[in-house]
PDB file of N, CA and C in Angstrom:
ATOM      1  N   UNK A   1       0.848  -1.177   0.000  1.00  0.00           N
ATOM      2  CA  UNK A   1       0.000   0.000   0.000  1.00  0.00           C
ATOM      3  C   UNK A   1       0.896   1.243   0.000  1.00  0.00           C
ATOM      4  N   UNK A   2       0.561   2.223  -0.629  1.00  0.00           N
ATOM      5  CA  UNK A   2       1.264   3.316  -1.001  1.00  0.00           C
ATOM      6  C   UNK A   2       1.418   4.464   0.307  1.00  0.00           C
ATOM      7  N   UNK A   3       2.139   5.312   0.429  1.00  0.00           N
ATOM      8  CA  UNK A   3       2.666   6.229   1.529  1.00  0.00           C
ATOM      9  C   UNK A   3       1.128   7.424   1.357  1.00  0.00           C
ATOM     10  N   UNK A   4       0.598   7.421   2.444  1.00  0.00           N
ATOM     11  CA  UNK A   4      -0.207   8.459   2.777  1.00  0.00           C
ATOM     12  C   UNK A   4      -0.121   9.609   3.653  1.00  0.00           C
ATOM     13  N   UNK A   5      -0.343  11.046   3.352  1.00  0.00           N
ATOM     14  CA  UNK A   5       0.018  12.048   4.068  1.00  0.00           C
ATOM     15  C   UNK A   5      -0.971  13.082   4.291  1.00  0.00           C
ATOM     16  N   UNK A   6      -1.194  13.392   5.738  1.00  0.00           N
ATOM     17  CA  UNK A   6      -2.236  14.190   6.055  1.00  0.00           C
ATOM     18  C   UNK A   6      -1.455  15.578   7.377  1.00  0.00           C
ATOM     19  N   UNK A   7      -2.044  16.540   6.602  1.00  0.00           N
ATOM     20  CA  UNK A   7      -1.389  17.927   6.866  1.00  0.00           C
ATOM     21  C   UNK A   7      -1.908  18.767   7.880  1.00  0.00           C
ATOM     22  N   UNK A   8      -1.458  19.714   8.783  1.00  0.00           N
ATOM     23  CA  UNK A   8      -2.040  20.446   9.558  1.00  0.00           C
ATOM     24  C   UNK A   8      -1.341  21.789   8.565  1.00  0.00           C
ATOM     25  N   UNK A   9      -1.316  22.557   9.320  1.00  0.00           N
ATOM     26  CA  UNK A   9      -0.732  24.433   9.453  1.00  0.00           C
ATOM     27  C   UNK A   9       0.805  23.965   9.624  1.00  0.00           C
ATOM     28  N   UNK A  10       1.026  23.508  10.776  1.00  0.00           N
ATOM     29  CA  UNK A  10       2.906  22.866  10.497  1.00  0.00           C
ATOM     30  C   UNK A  10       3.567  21.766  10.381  1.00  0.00           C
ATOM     31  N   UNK A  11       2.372  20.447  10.058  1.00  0.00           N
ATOM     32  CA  UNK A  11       2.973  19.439   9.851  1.00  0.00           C
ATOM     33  C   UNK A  11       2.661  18.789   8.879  1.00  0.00           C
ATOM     34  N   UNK A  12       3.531  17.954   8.153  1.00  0.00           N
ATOM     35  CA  UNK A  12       2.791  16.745   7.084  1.00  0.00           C
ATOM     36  C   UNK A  12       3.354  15.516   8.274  1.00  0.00           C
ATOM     37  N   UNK A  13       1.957  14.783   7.958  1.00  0.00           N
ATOM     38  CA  UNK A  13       2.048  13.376   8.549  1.00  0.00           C
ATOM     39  C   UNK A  13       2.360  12.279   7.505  1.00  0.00           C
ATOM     40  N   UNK A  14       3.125  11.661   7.487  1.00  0.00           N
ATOM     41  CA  UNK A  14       3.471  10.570   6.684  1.00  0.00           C
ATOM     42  C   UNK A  14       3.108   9.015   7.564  1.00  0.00           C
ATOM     43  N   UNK A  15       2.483   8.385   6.797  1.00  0.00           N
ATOM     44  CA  UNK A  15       1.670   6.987   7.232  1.00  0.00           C
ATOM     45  C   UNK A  15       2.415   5.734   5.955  1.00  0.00           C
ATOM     46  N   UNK A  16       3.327   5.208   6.333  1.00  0.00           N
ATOM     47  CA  UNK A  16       3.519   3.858   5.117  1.00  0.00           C
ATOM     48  C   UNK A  16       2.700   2.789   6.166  1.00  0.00           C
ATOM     49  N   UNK A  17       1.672   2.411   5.258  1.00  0.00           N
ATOM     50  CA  UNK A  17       1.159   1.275   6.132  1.00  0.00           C
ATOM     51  C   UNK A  17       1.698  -0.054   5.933  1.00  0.00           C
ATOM     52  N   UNK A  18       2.811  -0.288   4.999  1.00  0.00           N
ATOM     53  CA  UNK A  18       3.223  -1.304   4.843  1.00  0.00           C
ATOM     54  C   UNK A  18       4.267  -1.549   5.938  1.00  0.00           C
ATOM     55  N   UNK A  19       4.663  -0.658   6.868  1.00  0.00           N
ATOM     56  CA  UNK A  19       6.001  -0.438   7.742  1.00  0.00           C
ATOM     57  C   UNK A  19       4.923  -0.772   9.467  1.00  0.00           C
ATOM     58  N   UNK A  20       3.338  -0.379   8.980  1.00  0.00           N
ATOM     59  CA  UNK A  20       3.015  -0.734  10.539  1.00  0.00           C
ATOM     60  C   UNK A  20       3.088  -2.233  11.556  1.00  0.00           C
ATOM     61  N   UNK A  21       3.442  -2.098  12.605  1.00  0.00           N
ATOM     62  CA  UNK A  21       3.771  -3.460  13.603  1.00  0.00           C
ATOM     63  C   UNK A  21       2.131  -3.345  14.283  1.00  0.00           C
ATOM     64  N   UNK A  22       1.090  -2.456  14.117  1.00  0.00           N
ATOM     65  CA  UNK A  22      -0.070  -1.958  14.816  1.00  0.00           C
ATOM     66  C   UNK A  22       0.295  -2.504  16.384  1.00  0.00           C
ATOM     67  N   UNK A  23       1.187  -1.967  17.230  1.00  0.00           N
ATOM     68  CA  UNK A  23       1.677  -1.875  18.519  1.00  0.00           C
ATOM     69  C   UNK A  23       0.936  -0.298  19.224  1.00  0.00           C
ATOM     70  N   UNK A  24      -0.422   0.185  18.235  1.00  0.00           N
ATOM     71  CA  UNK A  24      -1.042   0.724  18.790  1.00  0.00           C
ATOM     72  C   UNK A  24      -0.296   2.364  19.345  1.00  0.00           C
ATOM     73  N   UNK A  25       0.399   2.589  19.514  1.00  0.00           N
ATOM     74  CA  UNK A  25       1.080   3.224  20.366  1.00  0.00           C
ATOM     75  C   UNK A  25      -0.089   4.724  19.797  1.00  0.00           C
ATOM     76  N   UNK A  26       0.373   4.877  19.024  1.00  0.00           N
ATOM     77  CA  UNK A  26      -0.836   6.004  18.415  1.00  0.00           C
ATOM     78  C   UNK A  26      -2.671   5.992  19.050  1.00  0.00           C
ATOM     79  N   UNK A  27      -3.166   4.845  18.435  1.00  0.00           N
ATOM     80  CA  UNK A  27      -4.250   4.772  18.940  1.00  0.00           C
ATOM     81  C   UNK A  27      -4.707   4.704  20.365  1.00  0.00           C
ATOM     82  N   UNK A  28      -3.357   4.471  20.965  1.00  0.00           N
ATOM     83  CA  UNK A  28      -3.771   4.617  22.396  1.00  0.00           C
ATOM     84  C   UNK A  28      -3.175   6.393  22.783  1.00  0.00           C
ATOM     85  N   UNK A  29      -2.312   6.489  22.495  1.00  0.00           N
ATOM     86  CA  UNK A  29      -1.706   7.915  22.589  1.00  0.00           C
ATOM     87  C   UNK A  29      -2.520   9.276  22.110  1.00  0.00           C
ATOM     88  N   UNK A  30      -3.348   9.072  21.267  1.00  0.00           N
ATOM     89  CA  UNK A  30      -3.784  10.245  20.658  1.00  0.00           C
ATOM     90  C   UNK A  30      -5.225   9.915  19.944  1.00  0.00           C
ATOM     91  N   UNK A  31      -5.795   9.213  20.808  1.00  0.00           N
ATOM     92  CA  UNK A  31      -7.335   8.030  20.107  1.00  0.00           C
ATOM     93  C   UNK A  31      -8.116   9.294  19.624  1.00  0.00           C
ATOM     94  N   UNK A  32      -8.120  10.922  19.867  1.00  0.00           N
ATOM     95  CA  UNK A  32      -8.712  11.434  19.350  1.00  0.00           C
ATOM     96  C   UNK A  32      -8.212  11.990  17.881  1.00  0.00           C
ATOM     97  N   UNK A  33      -6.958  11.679  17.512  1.00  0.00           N
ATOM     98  CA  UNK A  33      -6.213  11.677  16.244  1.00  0.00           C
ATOM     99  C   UNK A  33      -6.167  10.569  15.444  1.00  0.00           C
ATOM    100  N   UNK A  34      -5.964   9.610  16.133  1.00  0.00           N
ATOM    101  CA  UNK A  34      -5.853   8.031  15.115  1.00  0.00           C
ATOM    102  C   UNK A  34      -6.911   7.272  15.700  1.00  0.00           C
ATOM    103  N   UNK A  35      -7.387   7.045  15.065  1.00  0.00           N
ATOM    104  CA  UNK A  35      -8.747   6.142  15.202  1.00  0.00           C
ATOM    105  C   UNK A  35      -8.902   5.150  13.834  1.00  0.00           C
ATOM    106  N   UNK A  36      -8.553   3.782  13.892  1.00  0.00           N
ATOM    107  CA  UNK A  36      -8.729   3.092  12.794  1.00  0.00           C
ATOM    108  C   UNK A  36     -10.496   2.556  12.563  1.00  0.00           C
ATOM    109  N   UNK A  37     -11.324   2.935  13.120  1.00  0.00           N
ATOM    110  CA  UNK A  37     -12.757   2.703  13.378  1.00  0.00           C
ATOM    111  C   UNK A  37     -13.410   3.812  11.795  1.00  0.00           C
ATOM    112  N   UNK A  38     -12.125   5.141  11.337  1.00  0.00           N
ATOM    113  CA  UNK A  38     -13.032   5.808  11.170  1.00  0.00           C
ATOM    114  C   UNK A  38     -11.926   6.060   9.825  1.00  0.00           C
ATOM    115  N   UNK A  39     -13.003   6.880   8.776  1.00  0.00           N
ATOM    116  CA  UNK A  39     -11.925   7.022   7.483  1.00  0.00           C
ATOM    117  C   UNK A  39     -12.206   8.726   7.282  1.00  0.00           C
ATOM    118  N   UNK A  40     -10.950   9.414   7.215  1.00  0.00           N
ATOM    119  CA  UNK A  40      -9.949   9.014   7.269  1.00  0.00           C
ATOM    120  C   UNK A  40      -9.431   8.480   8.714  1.00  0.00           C
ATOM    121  N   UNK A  41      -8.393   7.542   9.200  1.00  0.00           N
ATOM    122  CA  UNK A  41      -8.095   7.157  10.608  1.00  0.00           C
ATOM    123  C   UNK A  41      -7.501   8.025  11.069  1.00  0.00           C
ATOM    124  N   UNK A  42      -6.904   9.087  10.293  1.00  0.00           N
ATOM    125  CA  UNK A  42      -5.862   9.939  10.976  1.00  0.00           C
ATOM    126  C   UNK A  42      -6.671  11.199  10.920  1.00  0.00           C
ATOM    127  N   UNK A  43      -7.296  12.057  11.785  1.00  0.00           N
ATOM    128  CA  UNK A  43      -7.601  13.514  11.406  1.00  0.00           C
ATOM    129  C   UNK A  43      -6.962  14.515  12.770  1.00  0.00           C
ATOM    130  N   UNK A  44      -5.500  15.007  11.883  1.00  0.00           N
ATOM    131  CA  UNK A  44      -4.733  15.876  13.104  1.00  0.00           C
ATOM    132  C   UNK A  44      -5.270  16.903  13.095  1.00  0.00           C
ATOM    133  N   UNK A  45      -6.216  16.983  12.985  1.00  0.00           N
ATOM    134  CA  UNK A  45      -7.413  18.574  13.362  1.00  0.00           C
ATOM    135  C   UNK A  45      -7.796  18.475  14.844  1.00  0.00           C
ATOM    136  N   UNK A  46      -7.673  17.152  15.290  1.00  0.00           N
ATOM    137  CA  UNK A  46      -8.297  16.990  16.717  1.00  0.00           C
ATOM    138  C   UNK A  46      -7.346  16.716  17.697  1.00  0.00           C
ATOM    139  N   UNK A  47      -5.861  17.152  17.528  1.00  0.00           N
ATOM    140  CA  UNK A  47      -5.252  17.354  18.029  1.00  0.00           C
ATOM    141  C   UNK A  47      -4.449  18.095  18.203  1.00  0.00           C
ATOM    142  N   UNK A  48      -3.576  18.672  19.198  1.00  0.00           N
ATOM    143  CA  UNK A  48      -2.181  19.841  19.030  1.00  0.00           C
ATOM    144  C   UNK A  48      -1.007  18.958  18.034  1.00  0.00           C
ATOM    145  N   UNK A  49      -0.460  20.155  17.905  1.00  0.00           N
ATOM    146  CA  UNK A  49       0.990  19.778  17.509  1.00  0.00           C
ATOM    147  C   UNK A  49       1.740  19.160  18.352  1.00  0.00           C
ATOM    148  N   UNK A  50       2.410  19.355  19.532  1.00  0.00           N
ATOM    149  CA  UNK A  50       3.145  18.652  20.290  1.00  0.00           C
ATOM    150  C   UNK A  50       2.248  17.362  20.657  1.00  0.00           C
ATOM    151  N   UNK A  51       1.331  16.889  20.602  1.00  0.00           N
ATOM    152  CA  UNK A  51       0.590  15.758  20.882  1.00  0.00           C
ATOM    153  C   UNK A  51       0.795  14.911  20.013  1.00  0.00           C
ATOM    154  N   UNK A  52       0.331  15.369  19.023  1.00  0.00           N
ATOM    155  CA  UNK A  52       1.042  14.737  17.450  1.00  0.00           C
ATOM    156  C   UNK A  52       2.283  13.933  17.691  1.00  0.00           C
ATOM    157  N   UNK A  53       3.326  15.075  17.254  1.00  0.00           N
ATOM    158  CA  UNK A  53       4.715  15.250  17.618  1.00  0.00           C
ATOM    159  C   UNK A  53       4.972  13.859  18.419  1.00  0.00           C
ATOM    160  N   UNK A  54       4.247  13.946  19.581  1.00  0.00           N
ATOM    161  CA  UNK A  54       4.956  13.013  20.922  1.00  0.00           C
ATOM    162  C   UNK A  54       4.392  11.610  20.110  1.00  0.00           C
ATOM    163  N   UNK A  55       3.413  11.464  19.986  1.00  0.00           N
ATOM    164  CA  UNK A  55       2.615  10.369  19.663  1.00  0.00           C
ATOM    165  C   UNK A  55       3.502   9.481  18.762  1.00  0.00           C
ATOM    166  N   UNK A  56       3.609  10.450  17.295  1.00  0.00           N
ATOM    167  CA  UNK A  56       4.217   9.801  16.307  1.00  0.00           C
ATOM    168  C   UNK A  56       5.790   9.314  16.616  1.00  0.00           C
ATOM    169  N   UNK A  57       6.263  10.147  17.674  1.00  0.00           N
ATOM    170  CA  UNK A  57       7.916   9.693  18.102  1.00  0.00           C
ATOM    171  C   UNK A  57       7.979   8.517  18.715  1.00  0.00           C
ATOM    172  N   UNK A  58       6.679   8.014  19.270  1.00  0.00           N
ATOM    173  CA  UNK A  58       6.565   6.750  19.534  1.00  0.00           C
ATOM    174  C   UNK A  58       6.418   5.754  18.795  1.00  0.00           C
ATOM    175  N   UNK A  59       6.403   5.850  17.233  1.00  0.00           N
ATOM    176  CA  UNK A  59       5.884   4.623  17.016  1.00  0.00           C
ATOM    177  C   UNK A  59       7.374   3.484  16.648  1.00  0.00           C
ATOM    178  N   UNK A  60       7.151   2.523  17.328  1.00  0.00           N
ATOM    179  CA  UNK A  60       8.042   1.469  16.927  1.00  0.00           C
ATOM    180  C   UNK A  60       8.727   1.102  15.469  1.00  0.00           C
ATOM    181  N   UNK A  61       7.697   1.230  14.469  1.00  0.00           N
ATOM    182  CA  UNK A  61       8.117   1.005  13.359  1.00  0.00           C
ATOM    183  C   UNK A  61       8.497   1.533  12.331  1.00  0.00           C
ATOM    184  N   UNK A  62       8.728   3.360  12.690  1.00  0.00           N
ATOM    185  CA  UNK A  62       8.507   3.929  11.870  1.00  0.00           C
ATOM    186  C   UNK A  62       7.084   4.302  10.641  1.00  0.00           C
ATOM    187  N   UNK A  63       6.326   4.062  10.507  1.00  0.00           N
ATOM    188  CA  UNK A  63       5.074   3.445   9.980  1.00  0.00           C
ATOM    189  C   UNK A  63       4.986   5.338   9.579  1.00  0.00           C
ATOM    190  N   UNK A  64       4.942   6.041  10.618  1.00  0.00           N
ATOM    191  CA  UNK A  64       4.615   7.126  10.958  1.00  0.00           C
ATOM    192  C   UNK A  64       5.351   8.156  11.321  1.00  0.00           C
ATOM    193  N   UNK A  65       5.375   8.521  10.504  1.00  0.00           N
ATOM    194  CA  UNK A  65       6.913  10.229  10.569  1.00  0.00           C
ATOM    195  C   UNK A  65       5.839  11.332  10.172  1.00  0.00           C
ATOM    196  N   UNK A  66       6.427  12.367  10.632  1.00  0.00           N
ATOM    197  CA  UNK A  66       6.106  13.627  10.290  1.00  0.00           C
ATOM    198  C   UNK A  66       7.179  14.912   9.980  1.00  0.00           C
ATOM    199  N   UNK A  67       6.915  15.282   9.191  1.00  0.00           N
ATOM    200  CA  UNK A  67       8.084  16.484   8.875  1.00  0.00           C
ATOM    201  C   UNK A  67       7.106  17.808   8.931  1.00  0.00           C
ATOM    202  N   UNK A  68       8.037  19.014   9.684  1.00  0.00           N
ATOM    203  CA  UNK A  68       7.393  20.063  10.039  1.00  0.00           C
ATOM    204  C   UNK A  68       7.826  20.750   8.337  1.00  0.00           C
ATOM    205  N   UNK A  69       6.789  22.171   8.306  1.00  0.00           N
ATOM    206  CA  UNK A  69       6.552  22.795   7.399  1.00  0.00           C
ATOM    207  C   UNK A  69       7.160  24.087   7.989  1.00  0.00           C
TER     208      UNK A  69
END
């Protein structure tokens, strides 16, 4: 599956879902940002930046990077 990216005001979120271990770390970290229940799963509108930020630095697999703007 191909690299997906969803944007705020200072961030692009980058999602390779082929890289996810789903070790959750997100969905538990930021359930009002990643929610796989819902499409799109990712909407960083419902969260801060540093929440983001922290969330995605967690993920184990890389799956999930973000580069600031």
């Amino acid at each position: 599956m191909a690299e997906k990216t969803y944007e705020t005001e200072s961030l692009v979120i980058h999602w390779k879902p082929d890289l996810c271990q789903h070790a959750a770390k997100c969905v538990k970290g930021a359930p009002d940002v990643f929610d796989v229940s819902r499409k799109p799963w990712i909407m960083p509108e419902n969260g801060t930046t540093e929440e983001i930020k922290a969330v995605i630095d967690q993920c184990p697999s890389g799956a999930l990077t973000y580069t600031e703007k």
